[in-house]
Protein backbone atom coordinates (compact mmCIF):
# COMPACT_ATOMS: atom_id res chain seq x y z
CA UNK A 1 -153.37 87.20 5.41
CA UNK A 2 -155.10 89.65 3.07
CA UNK A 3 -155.55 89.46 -0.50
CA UNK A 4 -157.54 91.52 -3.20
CA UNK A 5 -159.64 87.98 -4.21
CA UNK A 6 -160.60 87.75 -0.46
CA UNK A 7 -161.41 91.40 0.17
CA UNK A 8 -163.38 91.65 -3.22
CA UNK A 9 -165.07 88.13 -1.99
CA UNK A 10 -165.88 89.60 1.85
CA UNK A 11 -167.45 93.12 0.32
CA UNK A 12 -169.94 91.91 -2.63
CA UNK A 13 -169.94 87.74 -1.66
CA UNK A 14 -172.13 85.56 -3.97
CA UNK A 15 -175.67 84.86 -4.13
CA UNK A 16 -175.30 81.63 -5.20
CA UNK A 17 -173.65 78.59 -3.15
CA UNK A 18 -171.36 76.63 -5.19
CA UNK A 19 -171.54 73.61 -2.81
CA UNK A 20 -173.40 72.44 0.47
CA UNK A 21 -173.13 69.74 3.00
CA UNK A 22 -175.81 69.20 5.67
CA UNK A 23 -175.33 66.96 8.68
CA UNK A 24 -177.44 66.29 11.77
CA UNK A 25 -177.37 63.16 13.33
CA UNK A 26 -179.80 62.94 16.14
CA UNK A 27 -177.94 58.95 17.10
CA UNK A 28 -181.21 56.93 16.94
CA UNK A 29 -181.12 53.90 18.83
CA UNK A 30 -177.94 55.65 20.77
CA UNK A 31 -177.66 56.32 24.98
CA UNK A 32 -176.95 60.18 23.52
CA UNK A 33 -179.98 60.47 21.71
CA UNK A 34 -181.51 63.75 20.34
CA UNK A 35 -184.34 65.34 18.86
CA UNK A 36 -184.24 68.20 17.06
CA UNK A 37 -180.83 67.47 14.67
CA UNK A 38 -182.49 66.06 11.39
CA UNK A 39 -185.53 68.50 11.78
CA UNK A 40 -182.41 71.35 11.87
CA UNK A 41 -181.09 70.01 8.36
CA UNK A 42 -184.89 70.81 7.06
CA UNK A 43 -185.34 74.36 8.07
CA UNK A 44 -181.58 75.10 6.72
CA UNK A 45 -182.03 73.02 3.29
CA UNK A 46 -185.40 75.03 3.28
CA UNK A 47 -183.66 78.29 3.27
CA UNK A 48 -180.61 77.64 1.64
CA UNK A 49 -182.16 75.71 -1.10
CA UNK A 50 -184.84 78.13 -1.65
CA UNK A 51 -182.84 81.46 -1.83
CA UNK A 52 -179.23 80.07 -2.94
CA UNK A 53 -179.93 77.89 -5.01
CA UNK A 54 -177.26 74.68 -5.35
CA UNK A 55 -177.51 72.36 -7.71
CA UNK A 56 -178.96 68.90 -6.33
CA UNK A 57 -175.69 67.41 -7.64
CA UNK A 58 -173.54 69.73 -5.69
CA UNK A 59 -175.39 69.11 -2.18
CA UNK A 60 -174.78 66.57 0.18
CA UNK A 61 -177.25 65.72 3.06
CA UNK A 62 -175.74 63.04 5.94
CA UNK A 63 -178.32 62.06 8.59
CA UNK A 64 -179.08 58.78 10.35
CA UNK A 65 -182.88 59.55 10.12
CA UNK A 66 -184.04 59.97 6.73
CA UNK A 67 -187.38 59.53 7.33
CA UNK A 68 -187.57 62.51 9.05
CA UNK A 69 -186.52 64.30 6.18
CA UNK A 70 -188.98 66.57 4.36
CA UNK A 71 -190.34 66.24 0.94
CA UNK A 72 -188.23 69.52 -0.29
CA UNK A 73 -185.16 67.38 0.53
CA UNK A 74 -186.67 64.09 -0.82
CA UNK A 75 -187.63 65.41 -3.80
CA UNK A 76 -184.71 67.09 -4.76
CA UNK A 77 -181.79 64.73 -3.29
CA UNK A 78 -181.54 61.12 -4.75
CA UNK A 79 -179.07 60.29 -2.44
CA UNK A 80 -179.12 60.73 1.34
CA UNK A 81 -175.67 59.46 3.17
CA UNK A 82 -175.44 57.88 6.40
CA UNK A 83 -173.01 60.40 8.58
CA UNK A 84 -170.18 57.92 9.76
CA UNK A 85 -166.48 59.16 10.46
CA UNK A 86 -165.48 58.04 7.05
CA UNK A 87 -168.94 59.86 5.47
CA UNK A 88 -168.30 63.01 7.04
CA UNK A 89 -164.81 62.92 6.03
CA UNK A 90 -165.38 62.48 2.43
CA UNK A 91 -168.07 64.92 2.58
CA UNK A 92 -165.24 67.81 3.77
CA UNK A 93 -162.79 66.67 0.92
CA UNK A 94 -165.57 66.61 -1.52
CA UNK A 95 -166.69 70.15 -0.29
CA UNK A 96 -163.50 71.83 -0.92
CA UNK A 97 -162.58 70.13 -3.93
CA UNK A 98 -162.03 72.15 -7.06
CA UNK A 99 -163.10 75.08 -4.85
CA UNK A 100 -162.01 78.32 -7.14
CA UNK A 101 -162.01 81.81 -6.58
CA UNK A 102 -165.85 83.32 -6.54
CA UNK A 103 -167.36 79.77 -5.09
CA UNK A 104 -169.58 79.88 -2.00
CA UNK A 105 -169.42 77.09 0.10
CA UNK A 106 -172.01 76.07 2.89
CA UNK A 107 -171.45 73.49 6.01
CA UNK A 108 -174.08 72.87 8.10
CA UNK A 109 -173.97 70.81 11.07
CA UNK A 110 -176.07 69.27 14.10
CA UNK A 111 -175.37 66.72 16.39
CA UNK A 112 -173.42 65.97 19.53
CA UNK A 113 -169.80 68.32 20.16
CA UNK A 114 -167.61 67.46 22.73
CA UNK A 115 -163.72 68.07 24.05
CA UNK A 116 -160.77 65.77 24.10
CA UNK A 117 -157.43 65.63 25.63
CA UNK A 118 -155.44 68.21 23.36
CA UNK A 119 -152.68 66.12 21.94
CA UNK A 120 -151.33 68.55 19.82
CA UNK A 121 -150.12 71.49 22.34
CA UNK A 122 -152.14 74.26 20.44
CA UNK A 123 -154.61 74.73 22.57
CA UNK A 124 -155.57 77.31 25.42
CA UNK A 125 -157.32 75.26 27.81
CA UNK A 126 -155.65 71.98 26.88
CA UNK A 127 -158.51 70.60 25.02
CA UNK A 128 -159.54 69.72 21.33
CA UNK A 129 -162.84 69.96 20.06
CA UNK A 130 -164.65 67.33 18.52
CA UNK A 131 -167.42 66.31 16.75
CA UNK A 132 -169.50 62.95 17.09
CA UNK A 133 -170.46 61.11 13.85
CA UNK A 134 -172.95 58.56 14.11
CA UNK A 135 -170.46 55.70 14.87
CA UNK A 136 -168.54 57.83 16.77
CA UNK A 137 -168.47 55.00 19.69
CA UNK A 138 -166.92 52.52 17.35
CA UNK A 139 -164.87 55.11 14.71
CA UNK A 140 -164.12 57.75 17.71
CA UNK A 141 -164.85 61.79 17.45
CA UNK A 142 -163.14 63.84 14.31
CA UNK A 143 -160.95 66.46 16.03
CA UNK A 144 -160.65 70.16 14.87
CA UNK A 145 -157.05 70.06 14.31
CA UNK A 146 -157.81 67.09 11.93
CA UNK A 147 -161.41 69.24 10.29
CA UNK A 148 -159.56 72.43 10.09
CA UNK A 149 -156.28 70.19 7.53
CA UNK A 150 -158.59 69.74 5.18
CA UNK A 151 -160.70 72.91 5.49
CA UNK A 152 -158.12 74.99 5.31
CA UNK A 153 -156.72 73.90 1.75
CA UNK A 154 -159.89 76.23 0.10
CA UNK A 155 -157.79 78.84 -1.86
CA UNK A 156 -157.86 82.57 -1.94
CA UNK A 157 -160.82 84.30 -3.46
CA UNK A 158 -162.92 81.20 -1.73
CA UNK A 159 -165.91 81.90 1.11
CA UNK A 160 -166.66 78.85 3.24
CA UNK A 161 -169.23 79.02 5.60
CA UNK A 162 -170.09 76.57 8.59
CA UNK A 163 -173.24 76.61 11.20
CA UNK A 164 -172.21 74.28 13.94
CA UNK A 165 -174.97 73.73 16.02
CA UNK A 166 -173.27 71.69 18.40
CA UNK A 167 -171.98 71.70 22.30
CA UNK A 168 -168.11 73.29 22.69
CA UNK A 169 -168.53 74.74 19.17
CA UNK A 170 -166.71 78.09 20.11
CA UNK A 171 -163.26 77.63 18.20
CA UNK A 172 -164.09 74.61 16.92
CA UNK A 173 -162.07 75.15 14.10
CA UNK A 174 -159.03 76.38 15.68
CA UNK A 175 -159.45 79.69 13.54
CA UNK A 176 -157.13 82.89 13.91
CA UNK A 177 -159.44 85.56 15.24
CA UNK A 178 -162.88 85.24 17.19
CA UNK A 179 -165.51 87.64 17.98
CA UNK A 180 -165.46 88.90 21.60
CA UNK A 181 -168.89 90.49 21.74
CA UNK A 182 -169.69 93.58 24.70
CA UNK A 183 -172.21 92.80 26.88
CA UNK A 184 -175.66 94.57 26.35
CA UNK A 185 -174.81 95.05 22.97
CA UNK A 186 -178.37 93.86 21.70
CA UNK A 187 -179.56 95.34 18.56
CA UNK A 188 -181.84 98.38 18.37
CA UNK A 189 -185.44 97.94 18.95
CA UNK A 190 -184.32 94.15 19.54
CA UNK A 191 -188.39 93.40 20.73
CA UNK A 192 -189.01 93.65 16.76
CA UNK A 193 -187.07 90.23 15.73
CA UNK A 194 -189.85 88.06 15.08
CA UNK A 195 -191.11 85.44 18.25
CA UNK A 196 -190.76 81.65 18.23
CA UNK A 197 -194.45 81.85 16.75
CA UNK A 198 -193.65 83.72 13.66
CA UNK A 199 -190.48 81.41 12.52
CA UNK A 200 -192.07 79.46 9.77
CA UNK A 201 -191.15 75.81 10.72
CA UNK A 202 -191.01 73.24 7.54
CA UNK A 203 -193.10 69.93 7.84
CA UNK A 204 -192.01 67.00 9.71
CA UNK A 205 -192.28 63.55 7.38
CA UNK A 206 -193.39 61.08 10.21
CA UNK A 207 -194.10 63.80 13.42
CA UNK A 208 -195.18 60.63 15.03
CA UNK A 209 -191.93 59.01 15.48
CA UNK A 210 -190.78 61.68 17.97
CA UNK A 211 -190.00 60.68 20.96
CA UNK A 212 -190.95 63.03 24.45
CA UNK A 213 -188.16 63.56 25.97
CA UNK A 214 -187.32 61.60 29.10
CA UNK A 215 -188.27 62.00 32.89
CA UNK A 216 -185.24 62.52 35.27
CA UNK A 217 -185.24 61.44 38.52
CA UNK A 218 -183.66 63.18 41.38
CA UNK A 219 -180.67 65.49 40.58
CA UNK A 220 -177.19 63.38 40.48
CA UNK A 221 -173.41 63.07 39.17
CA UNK A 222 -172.65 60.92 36.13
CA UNK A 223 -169.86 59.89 35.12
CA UNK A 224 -169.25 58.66 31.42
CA UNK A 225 -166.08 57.78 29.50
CA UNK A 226 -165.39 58.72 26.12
CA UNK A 227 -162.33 57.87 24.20
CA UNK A 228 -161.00 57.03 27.17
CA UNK A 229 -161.42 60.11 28.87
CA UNK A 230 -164.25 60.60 32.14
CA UNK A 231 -166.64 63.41 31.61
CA UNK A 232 -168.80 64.41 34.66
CA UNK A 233 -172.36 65.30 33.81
CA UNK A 234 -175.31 67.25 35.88
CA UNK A 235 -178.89 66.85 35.42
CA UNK A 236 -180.65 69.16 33.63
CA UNK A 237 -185.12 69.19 33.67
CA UNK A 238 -186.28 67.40 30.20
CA UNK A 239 -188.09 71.28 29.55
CA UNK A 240 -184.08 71.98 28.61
CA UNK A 241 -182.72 69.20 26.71
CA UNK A 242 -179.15 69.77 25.84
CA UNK A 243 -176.88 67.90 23.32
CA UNK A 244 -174.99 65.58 25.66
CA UNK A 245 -176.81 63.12 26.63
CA UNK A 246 -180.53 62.73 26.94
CA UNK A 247 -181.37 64.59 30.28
CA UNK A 248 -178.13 65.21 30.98
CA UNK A 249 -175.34 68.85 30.71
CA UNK A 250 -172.30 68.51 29.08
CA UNK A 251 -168.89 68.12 30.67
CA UNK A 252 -168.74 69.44 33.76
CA UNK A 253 -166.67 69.85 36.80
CA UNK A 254 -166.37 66.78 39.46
CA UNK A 255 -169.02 67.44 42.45
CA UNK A 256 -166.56 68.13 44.86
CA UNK A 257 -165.98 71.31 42.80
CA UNK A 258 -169.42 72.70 42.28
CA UNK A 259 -170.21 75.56 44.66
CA UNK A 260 -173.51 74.44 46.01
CA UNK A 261 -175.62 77.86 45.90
CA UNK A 262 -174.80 77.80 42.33
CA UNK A 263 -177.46 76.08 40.05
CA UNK A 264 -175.61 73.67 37.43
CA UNK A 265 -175.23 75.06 34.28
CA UNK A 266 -178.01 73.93 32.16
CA UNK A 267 -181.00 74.58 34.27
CA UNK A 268 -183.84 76.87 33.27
CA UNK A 269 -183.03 79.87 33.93
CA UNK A 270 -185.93 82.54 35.47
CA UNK A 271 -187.50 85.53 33.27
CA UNK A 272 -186.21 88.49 34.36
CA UNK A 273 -188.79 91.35 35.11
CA UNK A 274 -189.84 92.87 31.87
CA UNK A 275 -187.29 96.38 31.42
CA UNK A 276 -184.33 94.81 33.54
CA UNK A 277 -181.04 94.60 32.28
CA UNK A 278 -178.22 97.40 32.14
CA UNK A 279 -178.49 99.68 28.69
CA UNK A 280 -177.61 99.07 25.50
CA UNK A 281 -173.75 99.95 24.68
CA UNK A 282 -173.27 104.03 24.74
CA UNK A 283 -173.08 105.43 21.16
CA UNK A 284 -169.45 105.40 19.68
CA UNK A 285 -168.51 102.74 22.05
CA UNK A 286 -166.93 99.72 20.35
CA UNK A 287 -169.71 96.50 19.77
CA UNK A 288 -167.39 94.49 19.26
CA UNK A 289 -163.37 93.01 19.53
CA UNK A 290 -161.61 90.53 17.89
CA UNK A 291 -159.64 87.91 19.89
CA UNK A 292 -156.32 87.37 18.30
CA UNK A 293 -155.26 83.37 18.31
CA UNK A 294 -151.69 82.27 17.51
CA UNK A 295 -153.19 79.60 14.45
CA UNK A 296 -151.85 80.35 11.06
CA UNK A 297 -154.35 82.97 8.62
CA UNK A 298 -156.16 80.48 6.16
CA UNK A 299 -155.94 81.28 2.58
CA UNK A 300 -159.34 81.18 1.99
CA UNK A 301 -162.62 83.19 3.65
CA UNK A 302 -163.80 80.66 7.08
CA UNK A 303 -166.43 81.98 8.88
CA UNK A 304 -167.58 80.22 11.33
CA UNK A 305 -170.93 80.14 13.62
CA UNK A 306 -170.76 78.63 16.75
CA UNK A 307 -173.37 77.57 19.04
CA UNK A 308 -171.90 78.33 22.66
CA UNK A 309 -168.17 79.03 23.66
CA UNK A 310 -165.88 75.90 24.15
CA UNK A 311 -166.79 75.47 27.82
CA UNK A 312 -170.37 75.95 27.15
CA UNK A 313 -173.51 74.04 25.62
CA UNK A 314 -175.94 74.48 22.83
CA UNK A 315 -179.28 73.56 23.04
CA UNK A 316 -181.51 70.72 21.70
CA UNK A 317 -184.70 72.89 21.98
CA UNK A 318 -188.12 72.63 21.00
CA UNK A 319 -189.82 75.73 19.21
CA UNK A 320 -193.91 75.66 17.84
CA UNK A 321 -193.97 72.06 19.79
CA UNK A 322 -191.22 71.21 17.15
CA UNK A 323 -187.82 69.69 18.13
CA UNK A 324 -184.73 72.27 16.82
CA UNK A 325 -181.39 73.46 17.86
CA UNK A 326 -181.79 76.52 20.15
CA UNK A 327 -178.65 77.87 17.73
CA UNK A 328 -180.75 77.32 14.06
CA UNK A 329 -183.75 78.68 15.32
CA UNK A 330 -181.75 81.69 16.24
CA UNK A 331 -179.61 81.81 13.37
CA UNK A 332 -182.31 81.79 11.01
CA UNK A 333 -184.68 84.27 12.59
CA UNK A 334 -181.30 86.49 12.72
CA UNK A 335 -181.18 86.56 8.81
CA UNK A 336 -184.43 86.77 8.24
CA UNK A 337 -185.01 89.93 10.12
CA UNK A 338 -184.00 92.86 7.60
CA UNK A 339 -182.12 94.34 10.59
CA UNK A 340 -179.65 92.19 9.63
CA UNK A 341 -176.82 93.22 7.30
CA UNK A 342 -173.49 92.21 8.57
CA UNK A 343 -172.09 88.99 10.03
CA UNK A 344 -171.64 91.60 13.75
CA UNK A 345 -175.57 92.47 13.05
CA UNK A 346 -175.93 88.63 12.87
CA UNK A 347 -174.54 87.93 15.86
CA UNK A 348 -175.94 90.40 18.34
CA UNK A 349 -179.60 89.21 17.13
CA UNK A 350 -178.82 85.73 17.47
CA UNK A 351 -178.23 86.47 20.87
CA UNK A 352 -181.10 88.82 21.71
CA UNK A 353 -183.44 86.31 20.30
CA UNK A 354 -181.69 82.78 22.91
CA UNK A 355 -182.07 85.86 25.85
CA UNK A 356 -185.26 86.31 25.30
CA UNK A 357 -186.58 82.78 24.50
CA UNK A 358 -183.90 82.09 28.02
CA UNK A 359 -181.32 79.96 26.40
CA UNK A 360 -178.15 80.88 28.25
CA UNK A 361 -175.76 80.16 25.44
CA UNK A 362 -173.94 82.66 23.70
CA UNK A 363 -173.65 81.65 19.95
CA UNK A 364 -169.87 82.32 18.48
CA UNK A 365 -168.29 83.41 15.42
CA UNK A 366 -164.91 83.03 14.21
CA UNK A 367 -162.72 83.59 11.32
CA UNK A 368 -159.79 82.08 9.57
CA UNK A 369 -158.75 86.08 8.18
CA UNK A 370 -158.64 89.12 9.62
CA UNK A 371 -162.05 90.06 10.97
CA UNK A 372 -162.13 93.59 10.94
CA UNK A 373 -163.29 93.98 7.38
CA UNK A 374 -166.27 90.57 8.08
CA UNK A 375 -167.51 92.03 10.43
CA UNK A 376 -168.80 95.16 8.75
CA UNK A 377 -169.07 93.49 5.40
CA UNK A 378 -172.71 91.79 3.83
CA UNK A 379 -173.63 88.40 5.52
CA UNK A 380 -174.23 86.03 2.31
CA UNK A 381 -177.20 84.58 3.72
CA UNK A 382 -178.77 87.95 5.28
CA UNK A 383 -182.66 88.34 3.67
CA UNK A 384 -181.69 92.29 2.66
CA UNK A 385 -178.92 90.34 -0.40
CA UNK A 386 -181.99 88.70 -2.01
């Protein structure tokens, strides 16, 4: 669906963000503990609050750690909201509501993802996404096809845009087109996005709270159960923390599947020798394509970023001996980097900077309108619009 309030929206979007809702729930006193989830909702606030400017009233933060927050939040937010179920909910209705043409809206989230039994019949693989709110063990996960109902009532001339920094965040929104991005398509003179050490990181509150992550023993199976479905799980070393649970890869396939001379996904991967790697994509040859779903158009601009593909994990990393999603950290030295432009230009730095820090996981980005026009058009949030 194309109309002139969403193409005039998608070429010149708004500097200013109408609404915001941050989430990261890092389930303290939980078996699925994390780290780096409420420190993520800093370094976004930072930025988003700093260049975009929402009004306190018109931003919601949700975490189950507030005293991790930092005093830019603190100071500015009266109200910090405990991310249940029902919270997070109410925080998507509230985030939509009233939404008119011109309005920027902003969703970030960190925290656990997962996949459930796809009740619905709409999807490829069989399986819903998820997310995991705080109480998620007592209130169960909140299912795409039940995020994307209320998402998708934004109306036309409206840009909503979500970070997901969360395991099988791919399509997590069941949106109609997603980028399918050509290998070795790296940006040019990709060496110049700036290291882990450059990345200004804001404050921690109480740095002494944070807990090292834990030893594992010797590699084994385990086998959890989750809404009443049994998720297999492989080891990874606590140098690689991923969002799952502590020490542990998300779902993967029984052991009597796993071919043996393949590490589990998860593990550290090795440098490669500096130089290797095929070339970048010839000139003229397409970057990118877009993968056509059968889900309805939304009215409204969705774009969102993904932290891995549905099958795949994201990170719960650890940059300047600070916990942080492997995803932020990469998102936000992306738009910082005046390379930037475009949501495609994004992308491809996202990834160059997880391959050369060695994440594995390729960071997604889908759309809820045709992409062929987003993904040459301004990124809102890209440091050249300010």
């Amino acid at each position: 669906m194309s109309s002139l309030l969403n193409e005039s929206i998608i070429n010149d979007p708004p500097r200013r963000v109408s609404k915001a809702v941050f989430v990261g729930i890092n389930y303290d006193r939980q078996s699925g503990r994390l780290e780096g989830c409420v420190a993520d909702v800093n370094e976004k606030f930072n930025h988003i609050s700093k260049f975009y400017s929402p009004s306190p009233e018109n931003t919601l933060v949700l975490v189950d750690e507030p005293q991790k927050l930092s005093h830019s939040i603190t100071s500015r937010i009266s109200r910090v909201t405990t991310p249940t179920r029902e919270n997070m909910i109410r925080a998507a209705e509230w985030l939509v509501a009233g939404a008119e043409a011109g309005d920027l809206l902003f969703w970030h989230y960190s925290g656990h993802g997962g996949q459930d039994r796809d009740k619905s019949g709409d999807e490829e693989d069989g399986k819903d996404e998820c997310l995991c709110p705080s109480d998620y063990q007592r209130s169960g996960v909140w299912v795409d096809d039940d995020i994307r109902a209320i998402l998708q009532t934004i109306p036309e001339g409206v840009y909503l845009n979500c970070e997901w920094d969360c395991c099988h965040s791919g399509t997590m929104l069941d949106l109609a087109e997603n980028v399918m991005l050509k290998p070795h398509s790296a940006m040019p003179n990709a060496q110049q996005v700036p290291n882990a050490q450059q990345v200004p990181v804001a404050p921690q509150v109480q740095p002494a709270q944070l807990q090292q992550p834990p030893q594992l023993a010797q590699p084994q199976y385990k086998i959890i159960s989750m809404q009443g479905v049994q998720y297999y799980l492989v080891p990874v070393p606590p140098s690689k923390r991923l969002p799952c649970l502590p020490g542990y890869d998300a779902v993967a396939p029984p052991p009597e599947a796993v071919v043996p001379e393949e590490p589990a996904r998860g593990y550290r991967r090795a440098r490669a020798p500096a130089g290797a790697g095929a070339a970048a994509v010839a000139p003229g040859a397409p970057v990118a394509t877009l993968k056509k779903y059968n889900y309805p158009p939304t009215q409204g601009v969705i774009v969102l970023w993904s932290g891995c593909e549905d099958h795949d994990v994201s990170a719960d990393a650890s940059f300047n001996n600070r916990p942080m999603g492997a995803m932020t950290f990469a998102h936000l030295s992306a738009v910082r980097d005046e390379r930037c432009n475009t949501i495609l230009d994004v992308l491809r730095c996202e990834r160059d900077v997880l391959k050369r820090e060695n994440y594995p996981q390729l960071p997604q980005v889908s759309f809820g309108v045709s992409g062929e026009k987003l993904l040459a058009a301004p990124y809102p949030f890209s440091v050249n619009r300010l």
